[in-house]
N, C-alpha and C. Protein backbone atom coordinates (compact mmCIF):
# COMPACT_ATOMS: atom_id res chain seq x y z
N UNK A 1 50.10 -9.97 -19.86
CA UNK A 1 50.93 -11.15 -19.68
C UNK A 1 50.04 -12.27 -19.12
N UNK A 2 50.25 -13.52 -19.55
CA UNK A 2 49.04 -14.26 -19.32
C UNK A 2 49.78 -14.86 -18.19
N UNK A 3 48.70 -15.80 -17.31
CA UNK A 3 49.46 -16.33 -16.36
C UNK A 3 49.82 -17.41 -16.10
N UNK A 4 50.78 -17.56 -15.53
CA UNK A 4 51.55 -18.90 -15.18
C UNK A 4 50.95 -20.19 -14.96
N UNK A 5 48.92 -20.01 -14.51
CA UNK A 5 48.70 -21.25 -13.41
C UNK A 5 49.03 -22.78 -14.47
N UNK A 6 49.03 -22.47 -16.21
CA UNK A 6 48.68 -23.63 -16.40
C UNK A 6 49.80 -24.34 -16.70
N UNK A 7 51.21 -23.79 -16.62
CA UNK A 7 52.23 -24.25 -16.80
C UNK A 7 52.37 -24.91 -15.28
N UNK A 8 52.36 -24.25 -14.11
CA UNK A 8 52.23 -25.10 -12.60
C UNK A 8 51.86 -25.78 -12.87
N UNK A 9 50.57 -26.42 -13.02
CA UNK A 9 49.66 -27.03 -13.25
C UNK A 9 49.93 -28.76 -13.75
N UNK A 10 50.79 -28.23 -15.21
CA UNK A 10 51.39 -29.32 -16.01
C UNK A 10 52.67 -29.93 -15.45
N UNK A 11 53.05 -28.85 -15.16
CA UNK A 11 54.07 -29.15 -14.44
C UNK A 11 54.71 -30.52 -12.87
N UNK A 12 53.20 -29.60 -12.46
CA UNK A 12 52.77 -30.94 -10.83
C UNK A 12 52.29 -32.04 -11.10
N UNK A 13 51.02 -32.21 -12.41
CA UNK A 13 50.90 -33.31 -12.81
C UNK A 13 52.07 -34.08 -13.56
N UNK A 14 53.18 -33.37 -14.04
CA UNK A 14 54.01 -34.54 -14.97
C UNK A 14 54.62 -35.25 -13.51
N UNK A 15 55.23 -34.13 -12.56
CA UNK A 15 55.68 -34.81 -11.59
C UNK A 15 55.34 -35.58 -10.53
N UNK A 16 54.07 -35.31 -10.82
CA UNK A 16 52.93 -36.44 -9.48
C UNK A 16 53.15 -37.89 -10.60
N UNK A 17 53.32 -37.92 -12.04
CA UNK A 17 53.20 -38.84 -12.50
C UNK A 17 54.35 -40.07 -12.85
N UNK A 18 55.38 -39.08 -12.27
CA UNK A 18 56.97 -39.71 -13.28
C UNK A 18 56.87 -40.67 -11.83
N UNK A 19 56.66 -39.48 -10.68
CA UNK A 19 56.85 -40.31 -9.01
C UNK A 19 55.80 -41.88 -8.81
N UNK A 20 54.56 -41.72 -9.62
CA UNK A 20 53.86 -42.71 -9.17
C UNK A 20 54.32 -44.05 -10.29
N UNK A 21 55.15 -43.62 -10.98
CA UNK A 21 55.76 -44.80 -11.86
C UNK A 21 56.87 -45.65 -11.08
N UNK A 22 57.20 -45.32 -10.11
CA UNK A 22 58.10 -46.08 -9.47
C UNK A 22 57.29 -47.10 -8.24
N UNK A 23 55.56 -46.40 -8.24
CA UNK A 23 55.38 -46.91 -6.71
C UNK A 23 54.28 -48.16 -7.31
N UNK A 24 54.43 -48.87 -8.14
CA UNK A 24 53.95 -49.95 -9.18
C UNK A 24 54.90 -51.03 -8.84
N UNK A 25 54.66 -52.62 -8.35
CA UNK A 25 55.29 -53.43 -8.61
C UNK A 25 55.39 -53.95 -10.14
N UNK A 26 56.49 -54.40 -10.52
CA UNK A 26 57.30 -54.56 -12.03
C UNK A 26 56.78 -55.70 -12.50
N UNK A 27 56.25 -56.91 -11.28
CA UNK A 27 55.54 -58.28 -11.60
C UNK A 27 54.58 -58.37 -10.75
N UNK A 28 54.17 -59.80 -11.10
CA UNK A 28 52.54 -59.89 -10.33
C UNK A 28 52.78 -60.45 -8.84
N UNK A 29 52.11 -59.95 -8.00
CA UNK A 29 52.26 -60.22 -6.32
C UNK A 29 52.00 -61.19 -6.05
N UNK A 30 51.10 -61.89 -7.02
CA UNK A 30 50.30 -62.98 -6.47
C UNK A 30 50.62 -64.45 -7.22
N UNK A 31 52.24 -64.34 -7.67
CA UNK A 31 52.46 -65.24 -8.18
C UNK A 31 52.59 -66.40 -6.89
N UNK A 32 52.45 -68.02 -7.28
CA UNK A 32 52.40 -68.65 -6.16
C UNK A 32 54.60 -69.34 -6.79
N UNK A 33 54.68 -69.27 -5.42
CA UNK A 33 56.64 -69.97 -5.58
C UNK A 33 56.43 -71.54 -6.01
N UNK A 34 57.40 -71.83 -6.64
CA UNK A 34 57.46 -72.58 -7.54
C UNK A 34 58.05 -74.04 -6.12
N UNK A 35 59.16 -73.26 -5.22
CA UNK A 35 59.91 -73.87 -4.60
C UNK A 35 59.28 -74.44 -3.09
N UNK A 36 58.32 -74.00 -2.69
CA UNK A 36 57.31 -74.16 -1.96
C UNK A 36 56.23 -74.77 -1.75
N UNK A 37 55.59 -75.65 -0.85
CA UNK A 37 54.39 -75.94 -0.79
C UNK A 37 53.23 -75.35 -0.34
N UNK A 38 52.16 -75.53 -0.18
CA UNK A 38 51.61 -74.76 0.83
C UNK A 38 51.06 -75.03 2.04
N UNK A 39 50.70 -74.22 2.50
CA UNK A 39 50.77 -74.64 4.08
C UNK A 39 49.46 -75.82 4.29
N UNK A 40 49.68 -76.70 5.29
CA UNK A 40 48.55 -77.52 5.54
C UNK A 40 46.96 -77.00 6.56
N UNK A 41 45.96 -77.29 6.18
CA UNK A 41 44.97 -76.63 6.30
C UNK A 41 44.65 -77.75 7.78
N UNK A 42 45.11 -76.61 8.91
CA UNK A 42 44.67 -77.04 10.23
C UNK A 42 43.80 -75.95 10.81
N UNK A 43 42.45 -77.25 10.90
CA UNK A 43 41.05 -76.79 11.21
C UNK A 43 40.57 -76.07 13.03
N UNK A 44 41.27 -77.23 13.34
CA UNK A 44 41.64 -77.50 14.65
C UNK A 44 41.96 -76.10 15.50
N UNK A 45 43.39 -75.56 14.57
CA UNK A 45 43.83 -74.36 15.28
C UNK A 45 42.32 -73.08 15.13
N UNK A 46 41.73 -73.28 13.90
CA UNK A 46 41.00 -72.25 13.32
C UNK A 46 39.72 -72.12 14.29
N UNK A 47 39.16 -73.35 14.37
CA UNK A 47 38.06 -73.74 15.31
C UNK A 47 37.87 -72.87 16.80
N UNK A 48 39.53 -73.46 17.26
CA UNK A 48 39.85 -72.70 18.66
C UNK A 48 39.87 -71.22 18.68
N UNK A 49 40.46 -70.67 17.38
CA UNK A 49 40.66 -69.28 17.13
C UNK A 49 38.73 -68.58 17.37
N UNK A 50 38.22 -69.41 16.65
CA UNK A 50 36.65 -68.43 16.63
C UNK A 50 35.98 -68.80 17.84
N UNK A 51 36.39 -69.87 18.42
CA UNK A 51 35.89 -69.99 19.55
C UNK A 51 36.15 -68.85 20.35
N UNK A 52 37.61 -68.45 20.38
CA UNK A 52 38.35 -67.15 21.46
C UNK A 52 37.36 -66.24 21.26
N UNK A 53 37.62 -65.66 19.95
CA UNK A 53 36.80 -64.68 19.26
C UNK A 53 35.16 -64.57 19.78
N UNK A 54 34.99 -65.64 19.22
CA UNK A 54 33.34 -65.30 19.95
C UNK A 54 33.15 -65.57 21.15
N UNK A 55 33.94 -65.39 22.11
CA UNK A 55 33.42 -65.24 23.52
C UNK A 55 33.83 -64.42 23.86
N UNK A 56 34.71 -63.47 23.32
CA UNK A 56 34.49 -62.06 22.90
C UNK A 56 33.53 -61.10 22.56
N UNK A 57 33.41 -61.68 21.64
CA UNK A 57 32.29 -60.91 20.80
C UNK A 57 30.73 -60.69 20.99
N UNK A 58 30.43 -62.04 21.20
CA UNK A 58 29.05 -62.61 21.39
C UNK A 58 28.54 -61.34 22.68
N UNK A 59 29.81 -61.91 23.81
CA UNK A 59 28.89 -61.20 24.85
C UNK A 59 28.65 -59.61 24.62
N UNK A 60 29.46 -58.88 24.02
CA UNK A 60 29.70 -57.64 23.88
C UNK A 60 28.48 -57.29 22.73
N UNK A 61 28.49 -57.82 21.68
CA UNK A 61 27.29 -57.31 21.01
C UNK A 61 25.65 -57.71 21.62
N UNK A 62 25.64 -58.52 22.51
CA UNK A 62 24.42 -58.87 23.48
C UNK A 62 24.16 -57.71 24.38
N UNK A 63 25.15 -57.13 24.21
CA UNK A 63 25.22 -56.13 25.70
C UNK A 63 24.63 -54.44 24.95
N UNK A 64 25.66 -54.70 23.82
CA UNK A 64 25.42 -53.42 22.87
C UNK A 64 24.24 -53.47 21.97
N UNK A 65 23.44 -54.06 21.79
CA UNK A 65 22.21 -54.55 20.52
C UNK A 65 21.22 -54.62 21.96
N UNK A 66 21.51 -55.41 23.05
CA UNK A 66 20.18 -55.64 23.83
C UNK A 66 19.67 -54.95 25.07
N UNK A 67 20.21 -54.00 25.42
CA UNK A 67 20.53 -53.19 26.35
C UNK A 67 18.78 -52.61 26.34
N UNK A 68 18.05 -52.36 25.43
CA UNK A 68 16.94 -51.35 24.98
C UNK A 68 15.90 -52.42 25.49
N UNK A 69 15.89 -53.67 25.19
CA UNK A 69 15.34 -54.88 26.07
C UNK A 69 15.47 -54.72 27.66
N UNK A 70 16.84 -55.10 27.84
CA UNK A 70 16.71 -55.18 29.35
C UNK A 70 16.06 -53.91 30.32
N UNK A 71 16.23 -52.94 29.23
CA UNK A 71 15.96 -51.67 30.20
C UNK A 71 14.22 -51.85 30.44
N UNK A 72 13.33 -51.82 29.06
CA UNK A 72 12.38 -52.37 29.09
C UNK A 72 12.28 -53.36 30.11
N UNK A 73 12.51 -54.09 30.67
CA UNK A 73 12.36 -55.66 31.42
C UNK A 73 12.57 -54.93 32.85
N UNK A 74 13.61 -54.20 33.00
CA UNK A 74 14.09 -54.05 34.35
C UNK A 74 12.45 -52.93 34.62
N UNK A 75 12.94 -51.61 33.83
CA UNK A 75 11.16 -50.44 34.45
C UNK A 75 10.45 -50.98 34.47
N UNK A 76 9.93 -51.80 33.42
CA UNK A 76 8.78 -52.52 33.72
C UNK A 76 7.68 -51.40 33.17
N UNK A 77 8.19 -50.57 32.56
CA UNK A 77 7.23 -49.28 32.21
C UNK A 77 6.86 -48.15 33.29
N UNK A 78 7.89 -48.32 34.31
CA UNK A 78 7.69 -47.06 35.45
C UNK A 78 8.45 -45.94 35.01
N UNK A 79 8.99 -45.59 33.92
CA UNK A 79 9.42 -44.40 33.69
C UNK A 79 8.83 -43.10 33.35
């Protein structure tokens, strides 16, 4: 008696496939609305935003990237 695996098999793929037919939008996402404008391009807010950001950032990757420096600087080569 031969065995079952390849009927499972066909089986899980038809149904992995009928399921992923539903998880597809029907139109395009990226249509732009007809009824809408778009938003106005304020620099101002954006400016302030990377400013936040990099005084964040800046110091933290100075700390994490230069650390192998300062240690150098501080022994002085007494290790």
């Amino acid at each position: 008696m031969p065995s079952s695996n390849p009927r499972i098999i066909s089986r899980t793929l038809s149904s992995i496939s009928r399921l992923s037919r539903g998880m597809v939008e029907p139109h395009p996402f990226a249509r732009n609305a007809v009824t809408t404008s778009p938003h106005a391009w304020r620099a101002g807010d954006l400016v302030k935003r990377l400013g936040k950001t990099s005084a964040a950032y800046v110091p933290f990757y100075v700390v994490l990237l230069g650390w192998p420096l300062g240690a150098k600087w501080a022994l002085n080569g007494r290790l």
